[in-house]
N, C-alpha and C. Protein backbone atom coordinates (compact mmCIF):
# COMPACT_ATOMS: atom_id res chain seq x y z
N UNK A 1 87.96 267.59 70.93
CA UNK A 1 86.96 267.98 69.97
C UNK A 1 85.57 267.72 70.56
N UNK A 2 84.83 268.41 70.15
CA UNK A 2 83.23 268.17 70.71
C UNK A 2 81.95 268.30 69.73
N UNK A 3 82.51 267.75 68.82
CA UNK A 3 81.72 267.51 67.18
C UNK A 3 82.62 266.76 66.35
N UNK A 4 82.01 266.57 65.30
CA UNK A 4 83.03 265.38 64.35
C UNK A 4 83.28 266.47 63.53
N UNK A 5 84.75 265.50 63.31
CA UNK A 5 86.11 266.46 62.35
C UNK A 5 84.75 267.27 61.06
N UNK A 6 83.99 266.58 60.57
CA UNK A 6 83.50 266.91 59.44
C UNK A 6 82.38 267.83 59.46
N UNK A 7 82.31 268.00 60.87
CA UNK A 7 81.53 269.52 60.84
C UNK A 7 82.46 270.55 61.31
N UNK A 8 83.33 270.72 61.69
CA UNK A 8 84.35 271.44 61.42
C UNK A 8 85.18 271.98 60.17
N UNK A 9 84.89 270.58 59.46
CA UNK A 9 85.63 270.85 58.05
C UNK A 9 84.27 271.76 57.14
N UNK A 10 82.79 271.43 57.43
CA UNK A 10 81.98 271.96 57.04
C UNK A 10 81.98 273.68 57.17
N UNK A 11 82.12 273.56 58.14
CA UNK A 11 81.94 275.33 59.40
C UNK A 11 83.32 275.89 58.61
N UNK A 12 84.60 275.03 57.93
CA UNK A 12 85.52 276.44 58.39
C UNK A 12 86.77 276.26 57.28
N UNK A 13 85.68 275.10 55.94
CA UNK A 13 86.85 275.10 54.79
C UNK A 13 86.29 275.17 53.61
N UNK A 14 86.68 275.67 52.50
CA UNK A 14 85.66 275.92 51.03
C UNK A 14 86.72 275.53 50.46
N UNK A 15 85.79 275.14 49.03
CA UNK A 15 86.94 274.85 47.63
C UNK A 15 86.36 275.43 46.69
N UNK A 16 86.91 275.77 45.75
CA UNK A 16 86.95 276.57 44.76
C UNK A 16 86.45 275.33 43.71
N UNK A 17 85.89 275.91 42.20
CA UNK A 17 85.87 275.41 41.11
C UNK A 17 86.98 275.04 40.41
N UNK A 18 87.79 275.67 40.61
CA UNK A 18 88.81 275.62 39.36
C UNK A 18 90.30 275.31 39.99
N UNK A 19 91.10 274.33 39.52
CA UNK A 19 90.48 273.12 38.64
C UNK A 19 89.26 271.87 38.85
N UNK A 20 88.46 271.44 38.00
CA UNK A 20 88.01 270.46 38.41
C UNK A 20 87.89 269.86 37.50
N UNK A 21 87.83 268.66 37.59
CA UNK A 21 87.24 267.28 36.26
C UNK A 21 85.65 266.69 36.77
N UNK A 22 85.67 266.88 35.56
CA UNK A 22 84.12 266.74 35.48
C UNK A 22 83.42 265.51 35.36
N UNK A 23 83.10 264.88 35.69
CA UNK A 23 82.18 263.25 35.88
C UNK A 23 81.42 263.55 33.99
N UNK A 24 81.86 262.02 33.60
CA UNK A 24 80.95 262.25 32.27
C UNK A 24 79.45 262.68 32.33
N UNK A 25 79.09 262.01 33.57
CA UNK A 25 77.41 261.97 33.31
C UNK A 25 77.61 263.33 34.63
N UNK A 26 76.97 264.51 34.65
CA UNK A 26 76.60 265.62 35.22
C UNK A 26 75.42 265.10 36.47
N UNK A 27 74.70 264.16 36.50
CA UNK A 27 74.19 264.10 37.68
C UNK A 27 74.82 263.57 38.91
N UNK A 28 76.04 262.92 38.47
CA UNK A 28 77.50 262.29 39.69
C UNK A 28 77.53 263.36 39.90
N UNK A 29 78.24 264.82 39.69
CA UNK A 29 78.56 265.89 39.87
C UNK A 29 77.71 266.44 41.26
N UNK A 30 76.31 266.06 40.54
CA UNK A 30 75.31 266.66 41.68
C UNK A 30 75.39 265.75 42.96
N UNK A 31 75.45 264.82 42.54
CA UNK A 31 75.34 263.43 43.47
C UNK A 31 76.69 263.63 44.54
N UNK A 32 77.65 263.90 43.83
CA UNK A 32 78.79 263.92 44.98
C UNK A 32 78.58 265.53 45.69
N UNK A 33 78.42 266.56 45.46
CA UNK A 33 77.94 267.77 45.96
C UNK A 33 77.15 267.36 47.58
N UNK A 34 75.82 266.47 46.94
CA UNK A 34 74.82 266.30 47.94
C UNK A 34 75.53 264.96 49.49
N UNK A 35 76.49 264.51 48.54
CA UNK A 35 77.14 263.51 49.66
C UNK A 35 77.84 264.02 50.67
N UNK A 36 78.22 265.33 50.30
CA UNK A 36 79.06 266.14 51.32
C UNK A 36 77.95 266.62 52.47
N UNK A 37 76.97 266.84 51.88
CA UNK A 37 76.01 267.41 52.66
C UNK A 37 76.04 268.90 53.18
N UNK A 38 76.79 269.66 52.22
CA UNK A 38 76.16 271.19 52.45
C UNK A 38 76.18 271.87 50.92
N UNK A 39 75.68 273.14 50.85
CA UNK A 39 75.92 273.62 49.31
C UNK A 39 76.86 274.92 49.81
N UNK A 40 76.81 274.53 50.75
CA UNK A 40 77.73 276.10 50.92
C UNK A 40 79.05 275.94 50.59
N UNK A 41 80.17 274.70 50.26
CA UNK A 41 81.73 274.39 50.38
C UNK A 41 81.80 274.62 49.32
N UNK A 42 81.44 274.69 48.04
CA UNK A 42 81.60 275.12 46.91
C UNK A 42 81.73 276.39 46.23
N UNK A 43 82.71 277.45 45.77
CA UNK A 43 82.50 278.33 45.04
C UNK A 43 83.28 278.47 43.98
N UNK A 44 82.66 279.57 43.59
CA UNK A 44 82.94 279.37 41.69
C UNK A 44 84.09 280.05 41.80
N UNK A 45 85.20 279.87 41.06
CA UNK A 45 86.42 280.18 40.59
C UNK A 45 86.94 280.20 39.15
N UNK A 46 87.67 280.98 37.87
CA UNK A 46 87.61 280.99 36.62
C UNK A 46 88.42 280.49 36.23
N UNK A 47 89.81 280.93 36.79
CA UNK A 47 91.21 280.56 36.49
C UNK A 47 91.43 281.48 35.19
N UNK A 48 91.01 282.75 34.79
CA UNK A 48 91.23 283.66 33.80
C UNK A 48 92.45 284.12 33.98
N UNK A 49 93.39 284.29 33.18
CA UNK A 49 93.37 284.47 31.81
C UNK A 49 93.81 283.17 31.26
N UNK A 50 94.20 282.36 31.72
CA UNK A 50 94.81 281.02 31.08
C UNK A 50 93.35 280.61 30.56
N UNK A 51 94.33 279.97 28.90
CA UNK A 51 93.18 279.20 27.65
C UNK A 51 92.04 278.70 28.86
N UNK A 52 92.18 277.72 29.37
CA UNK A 52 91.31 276.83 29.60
C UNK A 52 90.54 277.41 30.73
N UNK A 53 90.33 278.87 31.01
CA UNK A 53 89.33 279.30 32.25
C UNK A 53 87.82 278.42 31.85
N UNK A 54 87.44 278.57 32.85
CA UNK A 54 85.87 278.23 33.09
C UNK A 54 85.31 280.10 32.90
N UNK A 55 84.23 279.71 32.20
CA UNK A 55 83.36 280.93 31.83
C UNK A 55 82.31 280.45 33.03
N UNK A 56 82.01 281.39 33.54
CA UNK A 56 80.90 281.04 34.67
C UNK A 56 79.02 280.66 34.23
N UNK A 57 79.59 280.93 32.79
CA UNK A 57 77.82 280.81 32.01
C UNK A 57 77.76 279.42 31.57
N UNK A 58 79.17 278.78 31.76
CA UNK A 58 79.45 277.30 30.98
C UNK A 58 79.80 276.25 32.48
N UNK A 59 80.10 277.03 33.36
CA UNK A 59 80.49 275.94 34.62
C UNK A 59 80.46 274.70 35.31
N UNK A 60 79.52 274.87 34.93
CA UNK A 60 78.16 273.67 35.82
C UNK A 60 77.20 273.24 34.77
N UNK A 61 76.87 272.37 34.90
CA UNK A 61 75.80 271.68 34.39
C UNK A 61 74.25 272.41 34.13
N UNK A 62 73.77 272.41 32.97
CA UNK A 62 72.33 273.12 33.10
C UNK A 62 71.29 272.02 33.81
N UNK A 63 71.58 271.05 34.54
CA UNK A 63 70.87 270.44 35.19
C UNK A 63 70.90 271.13 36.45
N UNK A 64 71.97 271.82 37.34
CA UNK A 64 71.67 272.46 38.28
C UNK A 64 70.49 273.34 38.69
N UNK A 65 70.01 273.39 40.29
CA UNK A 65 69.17 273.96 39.95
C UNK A 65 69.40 275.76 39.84
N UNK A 66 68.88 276.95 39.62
CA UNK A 66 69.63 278.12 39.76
C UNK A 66 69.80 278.28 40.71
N UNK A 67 69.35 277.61 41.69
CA UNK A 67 69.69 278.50 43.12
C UNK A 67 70.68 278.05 43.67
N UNK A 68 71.15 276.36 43.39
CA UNK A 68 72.49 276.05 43.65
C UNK A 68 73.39 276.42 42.42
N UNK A 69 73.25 277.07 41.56
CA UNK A 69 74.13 277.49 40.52
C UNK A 69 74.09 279.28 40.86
N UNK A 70 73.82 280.05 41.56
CA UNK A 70 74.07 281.16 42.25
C UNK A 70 74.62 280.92 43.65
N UNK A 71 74.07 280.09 44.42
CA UNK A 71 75.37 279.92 45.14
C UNK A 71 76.44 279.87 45.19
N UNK A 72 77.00 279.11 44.21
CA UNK A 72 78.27 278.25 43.89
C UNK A 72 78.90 279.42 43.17
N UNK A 73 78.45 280.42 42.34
CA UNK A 73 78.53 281.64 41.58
C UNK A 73 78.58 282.66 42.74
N UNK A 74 78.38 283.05 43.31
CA UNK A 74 77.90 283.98 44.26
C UNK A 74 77.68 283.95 45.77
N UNK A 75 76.91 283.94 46.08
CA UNK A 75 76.35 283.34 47.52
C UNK A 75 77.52 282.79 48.18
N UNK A 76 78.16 281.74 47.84
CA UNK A 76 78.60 281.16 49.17
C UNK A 76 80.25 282.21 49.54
N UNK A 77 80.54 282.49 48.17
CA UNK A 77 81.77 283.18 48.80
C UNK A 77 81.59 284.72 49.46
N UNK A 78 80.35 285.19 48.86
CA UNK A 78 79.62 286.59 49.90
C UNK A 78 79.31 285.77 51.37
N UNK A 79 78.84 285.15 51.73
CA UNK A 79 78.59 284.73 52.85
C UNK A 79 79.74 284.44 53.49
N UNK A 80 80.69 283.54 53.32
CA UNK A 80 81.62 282.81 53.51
C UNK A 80 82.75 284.19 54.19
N UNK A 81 83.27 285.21 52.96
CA UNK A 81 84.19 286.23 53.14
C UNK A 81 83.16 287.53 53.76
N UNK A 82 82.18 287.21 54.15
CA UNK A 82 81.44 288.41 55.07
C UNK A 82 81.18 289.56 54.03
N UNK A 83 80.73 289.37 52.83
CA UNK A 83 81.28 290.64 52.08
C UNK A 83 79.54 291.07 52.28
């Protein structure tokens, strides 16, 4: 190897939203996001049609800011899948 495992794991693995559990307090949420240190590993996922989908207008926290809440929506999996 000629970089650490975790920029590799950065460069060449994503996770989805769904499922996730949610930290009571919404700024952990943000807080563990920023510990990873990229915004790009995150994208939004619904899990529709099952009861319990995530609506993408309800996802995330309204503390996010929009531009990491269009990423996570958008952006990273257009970038990510070349679309």
């Amino acid at each position: 190897m000629k970089r650490m495992p975790s920029e590799y794991i950065r460069e060449s693995v994503r996770f989805s939203s769904q499922p996730m559990e949610y930290p009571e307090d919404p700024t952990h949420l943000r807080q563990m996001l920023d510990m990873i240190g990229t915004d790009e590993f995150l994208m939004f996922s619904t899990d529709y049609p099952h009861w319990d989908f995530d609506s993408p207008r309800h996802a995330f926290p309204k503390t996010f800011p929009k531009d990491l809440r269009r990423k996570i929506l958008s952006e990273n999996a257009r970038s990510f899948y070349e679309l």
